[in-house]
PDB file of N, CA and C in Angstrom:
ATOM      1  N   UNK A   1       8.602 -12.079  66.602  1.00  0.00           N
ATOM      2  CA  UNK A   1       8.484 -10.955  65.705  1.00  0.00           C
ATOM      3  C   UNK A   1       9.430 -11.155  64.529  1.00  0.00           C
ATOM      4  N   UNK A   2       8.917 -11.151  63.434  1.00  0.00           N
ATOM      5  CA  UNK A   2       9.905 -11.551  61.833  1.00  0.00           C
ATOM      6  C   UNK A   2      10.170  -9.690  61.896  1.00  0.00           C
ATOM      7  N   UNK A   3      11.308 -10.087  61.022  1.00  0.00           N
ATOM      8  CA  UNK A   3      12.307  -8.289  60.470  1.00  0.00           C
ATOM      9  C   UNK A   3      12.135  -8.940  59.005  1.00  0.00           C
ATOM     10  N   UNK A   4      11.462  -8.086  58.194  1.00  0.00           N
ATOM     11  CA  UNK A   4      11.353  -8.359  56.898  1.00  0.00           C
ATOM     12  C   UNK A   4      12.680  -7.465  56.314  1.00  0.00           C
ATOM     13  N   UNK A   5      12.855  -8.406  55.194  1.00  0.00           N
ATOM     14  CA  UNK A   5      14.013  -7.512  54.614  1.00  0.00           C
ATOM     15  C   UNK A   5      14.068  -7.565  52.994  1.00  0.00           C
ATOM     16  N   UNK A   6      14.807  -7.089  51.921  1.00  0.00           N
ATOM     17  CA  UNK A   6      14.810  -7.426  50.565  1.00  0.00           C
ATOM     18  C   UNK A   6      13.616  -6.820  50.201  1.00  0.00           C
ATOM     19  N   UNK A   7      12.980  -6.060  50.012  1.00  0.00           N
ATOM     20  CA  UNK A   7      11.637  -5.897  49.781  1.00  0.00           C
ATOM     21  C   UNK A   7      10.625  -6.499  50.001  1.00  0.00           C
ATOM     22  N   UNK A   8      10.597  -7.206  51.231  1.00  0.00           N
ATOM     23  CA  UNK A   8       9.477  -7.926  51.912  1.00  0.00           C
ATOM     24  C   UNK A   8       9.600  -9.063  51.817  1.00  0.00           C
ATOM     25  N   UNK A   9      10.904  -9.729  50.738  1.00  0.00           N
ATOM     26  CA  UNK A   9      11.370 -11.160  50.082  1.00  0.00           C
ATOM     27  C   UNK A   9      11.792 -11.826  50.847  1.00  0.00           C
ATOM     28  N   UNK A  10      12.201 -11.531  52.321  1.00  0.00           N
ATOM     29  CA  UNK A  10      13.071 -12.066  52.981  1.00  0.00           C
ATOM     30  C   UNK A  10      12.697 -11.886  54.508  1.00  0.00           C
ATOM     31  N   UNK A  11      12.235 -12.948  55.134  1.00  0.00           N
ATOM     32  CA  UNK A  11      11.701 -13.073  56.394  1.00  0.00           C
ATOM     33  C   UNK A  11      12.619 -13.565  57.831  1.00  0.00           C
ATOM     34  N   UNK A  12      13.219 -12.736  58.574  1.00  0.00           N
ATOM     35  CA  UNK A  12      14.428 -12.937  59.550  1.00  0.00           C
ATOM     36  C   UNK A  12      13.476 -13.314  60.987  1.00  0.00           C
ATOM     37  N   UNK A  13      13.371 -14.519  62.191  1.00  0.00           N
ATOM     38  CA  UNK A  13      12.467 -14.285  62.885  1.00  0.00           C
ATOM     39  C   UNK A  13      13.660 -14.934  63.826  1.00  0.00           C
ATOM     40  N   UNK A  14      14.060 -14.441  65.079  1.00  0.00           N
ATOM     41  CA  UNK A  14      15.018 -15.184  66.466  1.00  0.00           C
ATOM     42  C   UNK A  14      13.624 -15.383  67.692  1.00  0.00           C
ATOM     43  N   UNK A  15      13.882 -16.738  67.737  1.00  0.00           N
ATOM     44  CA  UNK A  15      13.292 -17.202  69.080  1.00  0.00           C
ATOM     45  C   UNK A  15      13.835 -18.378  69.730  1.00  0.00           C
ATOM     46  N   UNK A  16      13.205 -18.264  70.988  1.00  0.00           N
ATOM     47  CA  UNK A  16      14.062 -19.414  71.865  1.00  0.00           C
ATOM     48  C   UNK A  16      13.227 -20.724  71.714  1.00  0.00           C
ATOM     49  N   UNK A  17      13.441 -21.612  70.991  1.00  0.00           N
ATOM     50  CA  UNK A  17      12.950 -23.197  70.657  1.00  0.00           C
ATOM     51  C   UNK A  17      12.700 -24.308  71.886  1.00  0.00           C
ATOM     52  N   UNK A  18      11.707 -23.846  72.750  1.00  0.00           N
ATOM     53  CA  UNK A  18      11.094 -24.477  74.040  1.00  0.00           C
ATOM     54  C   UNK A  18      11.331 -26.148  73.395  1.00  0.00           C
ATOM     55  N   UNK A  19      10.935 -26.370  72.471  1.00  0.00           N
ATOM     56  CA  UNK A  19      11.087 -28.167  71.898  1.00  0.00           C
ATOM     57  C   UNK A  19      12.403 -28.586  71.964  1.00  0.00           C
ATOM     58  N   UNK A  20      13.199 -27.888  71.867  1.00  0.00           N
ATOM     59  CA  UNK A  20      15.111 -27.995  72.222  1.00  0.00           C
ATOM     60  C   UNK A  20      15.281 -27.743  73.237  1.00  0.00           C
ATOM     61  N   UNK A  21      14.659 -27.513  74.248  1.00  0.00           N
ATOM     62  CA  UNK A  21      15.135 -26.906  75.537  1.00  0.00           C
ATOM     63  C   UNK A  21      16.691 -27.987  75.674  1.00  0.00           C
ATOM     64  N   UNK A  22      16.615 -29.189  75.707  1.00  0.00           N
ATOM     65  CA  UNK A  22      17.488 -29.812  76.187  1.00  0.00           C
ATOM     66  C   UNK A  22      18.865 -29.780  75.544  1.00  0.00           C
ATOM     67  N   UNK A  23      18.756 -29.000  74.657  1.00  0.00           N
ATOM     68  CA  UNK A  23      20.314 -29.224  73.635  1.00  0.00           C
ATOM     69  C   UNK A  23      20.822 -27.616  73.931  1.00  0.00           C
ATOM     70  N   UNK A  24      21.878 -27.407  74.078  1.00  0.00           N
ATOM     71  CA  UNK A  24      22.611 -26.328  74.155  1.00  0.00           C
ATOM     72  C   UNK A  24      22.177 -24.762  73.355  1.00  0.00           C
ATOM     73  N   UNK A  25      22.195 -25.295  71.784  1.00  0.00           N
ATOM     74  CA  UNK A  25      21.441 -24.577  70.881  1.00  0.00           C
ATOM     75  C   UNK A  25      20.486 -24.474  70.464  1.00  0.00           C
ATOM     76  N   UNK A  26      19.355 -23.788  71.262  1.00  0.00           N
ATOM     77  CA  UNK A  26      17.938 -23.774  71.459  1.00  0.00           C
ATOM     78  C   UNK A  26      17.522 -22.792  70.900  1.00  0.00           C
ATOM     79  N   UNK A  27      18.213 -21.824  70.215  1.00  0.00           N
ATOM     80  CA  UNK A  27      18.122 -20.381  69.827  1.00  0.00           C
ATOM     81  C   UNK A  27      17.808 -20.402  68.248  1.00  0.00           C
ATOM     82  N   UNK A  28      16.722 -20.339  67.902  1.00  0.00           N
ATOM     83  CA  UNK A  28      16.347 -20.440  66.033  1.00  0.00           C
ATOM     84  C   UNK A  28      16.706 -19.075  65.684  1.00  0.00           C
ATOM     85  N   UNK A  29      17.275 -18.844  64.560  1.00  0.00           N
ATOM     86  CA  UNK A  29      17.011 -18.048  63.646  1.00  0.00           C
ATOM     87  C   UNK A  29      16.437 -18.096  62.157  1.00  0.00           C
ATOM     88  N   UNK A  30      15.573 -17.782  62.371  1.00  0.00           N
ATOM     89  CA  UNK A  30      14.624 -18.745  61.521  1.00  0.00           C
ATOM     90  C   UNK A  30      14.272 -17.667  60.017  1.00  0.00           C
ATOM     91  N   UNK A  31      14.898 -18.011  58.499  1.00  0.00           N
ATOM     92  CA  UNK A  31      15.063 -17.248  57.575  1.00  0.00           C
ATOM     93  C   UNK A  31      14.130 -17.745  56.016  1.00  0.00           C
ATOM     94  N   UNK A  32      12.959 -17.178  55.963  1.00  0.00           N
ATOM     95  CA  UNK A  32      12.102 -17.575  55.004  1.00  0.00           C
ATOM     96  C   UNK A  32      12.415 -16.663  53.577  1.00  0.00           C
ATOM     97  N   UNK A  33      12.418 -17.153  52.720  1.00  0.00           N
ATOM     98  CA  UNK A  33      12.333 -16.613  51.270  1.00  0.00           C
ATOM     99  C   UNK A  33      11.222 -16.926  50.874  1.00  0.00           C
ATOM    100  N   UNK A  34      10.712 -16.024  50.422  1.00  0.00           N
ATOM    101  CA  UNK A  34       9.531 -15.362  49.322  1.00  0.00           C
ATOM    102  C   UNK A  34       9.933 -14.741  48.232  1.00  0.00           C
ATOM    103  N   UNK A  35      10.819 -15.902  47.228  1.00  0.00           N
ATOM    104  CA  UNK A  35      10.847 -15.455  45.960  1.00  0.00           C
ATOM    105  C   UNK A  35      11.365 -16.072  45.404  1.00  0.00           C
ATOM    106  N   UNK A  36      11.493 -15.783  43.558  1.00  0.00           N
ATOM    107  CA  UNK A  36      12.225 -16.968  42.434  1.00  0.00           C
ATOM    108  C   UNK A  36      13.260 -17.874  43.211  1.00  0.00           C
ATOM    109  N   UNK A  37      13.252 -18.745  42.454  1.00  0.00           N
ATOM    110  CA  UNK A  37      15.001 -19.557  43.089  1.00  0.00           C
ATOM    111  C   UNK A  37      15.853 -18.741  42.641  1.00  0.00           C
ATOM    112  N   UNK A  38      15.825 -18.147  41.524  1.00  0.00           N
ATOM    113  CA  UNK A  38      17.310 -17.598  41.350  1.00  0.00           C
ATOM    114  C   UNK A  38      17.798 -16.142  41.859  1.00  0.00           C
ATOM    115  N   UNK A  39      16.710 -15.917  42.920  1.00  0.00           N
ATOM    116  CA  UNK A  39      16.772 -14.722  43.384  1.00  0.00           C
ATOM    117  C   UNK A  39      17.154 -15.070  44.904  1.00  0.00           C
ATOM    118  N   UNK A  40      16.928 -16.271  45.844  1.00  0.00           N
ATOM    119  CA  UNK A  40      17.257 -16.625  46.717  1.00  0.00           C
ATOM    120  C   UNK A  40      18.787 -16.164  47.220  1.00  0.00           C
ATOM    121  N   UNK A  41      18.970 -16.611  48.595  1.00  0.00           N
ATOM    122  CA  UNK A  41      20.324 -16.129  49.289  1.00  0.00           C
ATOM    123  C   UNK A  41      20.765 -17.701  49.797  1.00  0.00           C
ATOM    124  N   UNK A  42      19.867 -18.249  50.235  1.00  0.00           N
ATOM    125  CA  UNK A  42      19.772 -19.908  50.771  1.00  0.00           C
ATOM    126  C   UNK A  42      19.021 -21.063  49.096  1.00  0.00           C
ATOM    127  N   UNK A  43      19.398 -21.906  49.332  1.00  0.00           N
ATOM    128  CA  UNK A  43      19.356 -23.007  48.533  1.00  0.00           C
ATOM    129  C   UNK A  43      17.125 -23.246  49.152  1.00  0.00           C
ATOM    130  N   UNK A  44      17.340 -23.412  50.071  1.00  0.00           N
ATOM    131  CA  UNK A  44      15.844 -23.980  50.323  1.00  0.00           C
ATOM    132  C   UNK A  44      14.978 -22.300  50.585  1.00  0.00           C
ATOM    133  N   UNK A  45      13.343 -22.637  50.935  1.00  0.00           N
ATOM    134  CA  UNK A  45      12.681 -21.017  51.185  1.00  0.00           C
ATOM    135  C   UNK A  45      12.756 -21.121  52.431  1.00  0.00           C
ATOM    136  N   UNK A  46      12.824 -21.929  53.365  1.00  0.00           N
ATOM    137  CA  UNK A  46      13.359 -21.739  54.584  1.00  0.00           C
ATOM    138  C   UNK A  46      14.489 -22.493  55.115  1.00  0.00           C
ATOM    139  N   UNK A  47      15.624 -21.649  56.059  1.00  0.00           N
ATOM    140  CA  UNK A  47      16.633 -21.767  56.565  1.00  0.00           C
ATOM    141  C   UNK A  47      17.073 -21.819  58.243  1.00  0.00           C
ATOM    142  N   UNK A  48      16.763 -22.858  58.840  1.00  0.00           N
ATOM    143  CA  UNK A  48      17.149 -22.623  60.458  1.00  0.00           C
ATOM    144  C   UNK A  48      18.688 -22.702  60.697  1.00  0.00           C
ATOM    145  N   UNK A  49      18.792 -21.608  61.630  1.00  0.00           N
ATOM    146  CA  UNK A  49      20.088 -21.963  62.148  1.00  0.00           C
ATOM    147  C   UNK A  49      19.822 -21.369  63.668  1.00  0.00           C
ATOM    148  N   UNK A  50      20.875 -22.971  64.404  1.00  0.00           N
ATOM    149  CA  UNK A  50      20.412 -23.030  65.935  1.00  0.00           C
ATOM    150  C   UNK A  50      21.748 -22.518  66.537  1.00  0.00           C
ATOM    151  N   UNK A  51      21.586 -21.433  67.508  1.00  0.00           N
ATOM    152  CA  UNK A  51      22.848 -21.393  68.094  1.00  0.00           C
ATOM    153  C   UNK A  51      22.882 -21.503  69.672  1.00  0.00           C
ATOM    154  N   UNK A  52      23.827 -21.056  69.963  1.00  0.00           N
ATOM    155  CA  UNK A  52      23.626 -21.259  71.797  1.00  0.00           C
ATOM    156  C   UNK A  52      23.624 -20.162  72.490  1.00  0.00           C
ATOM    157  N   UNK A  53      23.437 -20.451  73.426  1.00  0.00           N
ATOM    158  CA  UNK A  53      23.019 -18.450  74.585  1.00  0.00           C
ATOM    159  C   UNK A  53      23.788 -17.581  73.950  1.00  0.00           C
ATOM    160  N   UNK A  54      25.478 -18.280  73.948  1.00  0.00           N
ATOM    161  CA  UNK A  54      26.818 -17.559  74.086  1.00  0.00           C
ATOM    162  C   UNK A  54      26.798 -17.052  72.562  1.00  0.00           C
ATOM    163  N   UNK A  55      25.966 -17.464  71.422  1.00  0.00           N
ATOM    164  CA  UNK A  55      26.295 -17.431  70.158  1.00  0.00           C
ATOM    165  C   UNK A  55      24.979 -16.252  69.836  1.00  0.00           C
ATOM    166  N   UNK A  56      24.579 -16.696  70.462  1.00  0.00           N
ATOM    167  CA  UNK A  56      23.018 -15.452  70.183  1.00  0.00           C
ATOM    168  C   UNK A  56      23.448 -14.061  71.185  1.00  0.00           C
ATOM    169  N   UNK A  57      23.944 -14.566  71.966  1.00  0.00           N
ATOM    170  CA  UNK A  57      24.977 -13.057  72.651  1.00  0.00           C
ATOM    171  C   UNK A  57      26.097 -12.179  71.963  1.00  0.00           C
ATOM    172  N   UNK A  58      26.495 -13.041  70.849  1.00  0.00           N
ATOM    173  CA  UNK A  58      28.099 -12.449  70.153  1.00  0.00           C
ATOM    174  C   UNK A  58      26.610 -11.801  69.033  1.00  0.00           C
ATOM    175  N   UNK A  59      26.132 -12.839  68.206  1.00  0.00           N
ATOM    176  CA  UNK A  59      25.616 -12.125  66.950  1.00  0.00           C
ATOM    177  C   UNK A  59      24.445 -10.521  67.422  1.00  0.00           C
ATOM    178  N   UNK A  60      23.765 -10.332  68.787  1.00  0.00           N
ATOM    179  CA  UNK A  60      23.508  -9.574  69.032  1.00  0.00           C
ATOM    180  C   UNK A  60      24.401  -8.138  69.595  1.00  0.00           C
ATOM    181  N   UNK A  61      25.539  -8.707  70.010  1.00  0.00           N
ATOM    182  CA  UNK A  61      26.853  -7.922  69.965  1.00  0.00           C
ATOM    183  C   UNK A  61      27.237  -7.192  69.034  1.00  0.00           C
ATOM    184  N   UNK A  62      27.544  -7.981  67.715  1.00  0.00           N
ATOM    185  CA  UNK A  62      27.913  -7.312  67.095  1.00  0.00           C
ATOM    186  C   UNK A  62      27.134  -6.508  65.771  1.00  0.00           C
ATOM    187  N   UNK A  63      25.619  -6.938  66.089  1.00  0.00           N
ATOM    188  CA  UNK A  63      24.650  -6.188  65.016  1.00  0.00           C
ATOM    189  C   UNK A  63      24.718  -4.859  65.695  1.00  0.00           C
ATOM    190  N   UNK A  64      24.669  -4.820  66.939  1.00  0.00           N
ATOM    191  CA  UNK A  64      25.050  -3.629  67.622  1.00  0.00           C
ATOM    192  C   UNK A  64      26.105  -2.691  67.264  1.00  0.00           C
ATOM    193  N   UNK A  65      26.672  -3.232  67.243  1.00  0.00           N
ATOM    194  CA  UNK A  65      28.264  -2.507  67.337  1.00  0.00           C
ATOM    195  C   UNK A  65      28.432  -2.189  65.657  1.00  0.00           C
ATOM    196  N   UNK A  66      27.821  -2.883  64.886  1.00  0.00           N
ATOM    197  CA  UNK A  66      27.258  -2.130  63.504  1.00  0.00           C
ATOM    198  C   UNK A  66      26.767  -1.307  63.040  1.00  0.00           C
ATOM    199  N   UNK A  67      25.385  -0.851  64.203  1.00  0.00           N
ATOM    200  CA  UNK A  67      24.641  -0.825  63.997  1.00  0.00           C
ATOM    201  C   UNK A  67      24.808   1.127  64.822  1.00  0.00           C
ATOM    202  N   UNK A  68      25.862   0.749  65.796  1.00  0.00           N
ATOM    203  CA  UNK A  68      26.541   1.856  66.399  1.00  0.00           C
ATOM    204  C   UNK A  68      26.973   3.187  65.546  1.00  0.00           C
ATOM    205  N   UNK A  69      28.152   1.841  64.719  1.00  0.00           N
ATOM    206  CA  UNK A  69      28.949   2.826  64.345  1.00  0.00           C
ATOM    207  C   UNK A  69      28.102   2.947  62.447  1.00  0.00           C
ATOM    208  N   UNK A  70      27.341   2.476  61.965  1.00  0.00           N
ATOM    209  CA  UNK A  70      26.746   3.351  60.920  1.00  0.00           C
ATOM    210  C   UNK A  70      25.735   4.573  61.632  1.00  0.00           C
ATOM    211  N   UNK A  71      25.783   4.951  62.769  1.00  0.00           N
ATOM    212  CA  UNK A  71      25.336   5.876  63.065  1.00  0.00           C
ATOM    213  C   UNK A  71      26.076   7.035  63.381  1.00  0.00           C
ATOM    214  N   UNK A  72      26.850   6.759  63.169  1.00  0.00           N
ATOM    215  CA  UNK A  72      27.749   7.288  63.192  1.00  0.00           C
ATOM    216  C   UNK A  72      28.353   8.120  62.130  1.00  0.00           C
ATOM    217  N   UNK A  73      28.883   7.275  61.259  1.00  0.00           N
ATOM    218  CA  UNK A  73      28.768   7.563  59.593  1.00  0.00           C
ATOM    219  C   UNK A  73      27.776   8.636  59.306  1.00  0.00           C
ATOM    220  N   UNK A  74      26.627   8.906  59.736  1.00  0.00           N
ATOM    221  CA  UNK A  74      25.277   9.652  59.244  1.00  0.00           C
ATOM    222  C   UNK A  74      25.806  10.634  59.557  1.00  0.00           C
TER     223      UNK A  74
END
């Protein structure tokens, strides 16, 4: 499932990379741009970054714990 973001410019998708099974960091986060270059956040329109169980456990941690306390704020 992609989380669109930027006005639809920006495509966020996490899945577990069955073709890596064997390497530690099997975990894609996988980040597409749909738009000018000079409007980009990354250099290329798509961006992988692989992390590991323990690393896809902290960054879901703490979108949480963000995600907590701007509810907070409201």
């Amino acid at each position: 499932m992609a989380i669109n973001l930027l006005d639809d410019t920006l495509s966020v998708e996490v899945y577990y990379d069955q073709s890596d099974c064997e390497y530690e960091d099997n975990i894609c986060v996988s980040i597409l741009e749909d738009c000018p270059d000079e409007e980009k956040v990354f250099r290329a329109g798509q961006t992988n970054l692989y992390l590991t169980r323990d690393q896809a456990r902290q960054l879901g941690q703490a979108l949480l714990a963000a995600a907590e306390e701007s509810c907070r704020e409201a």
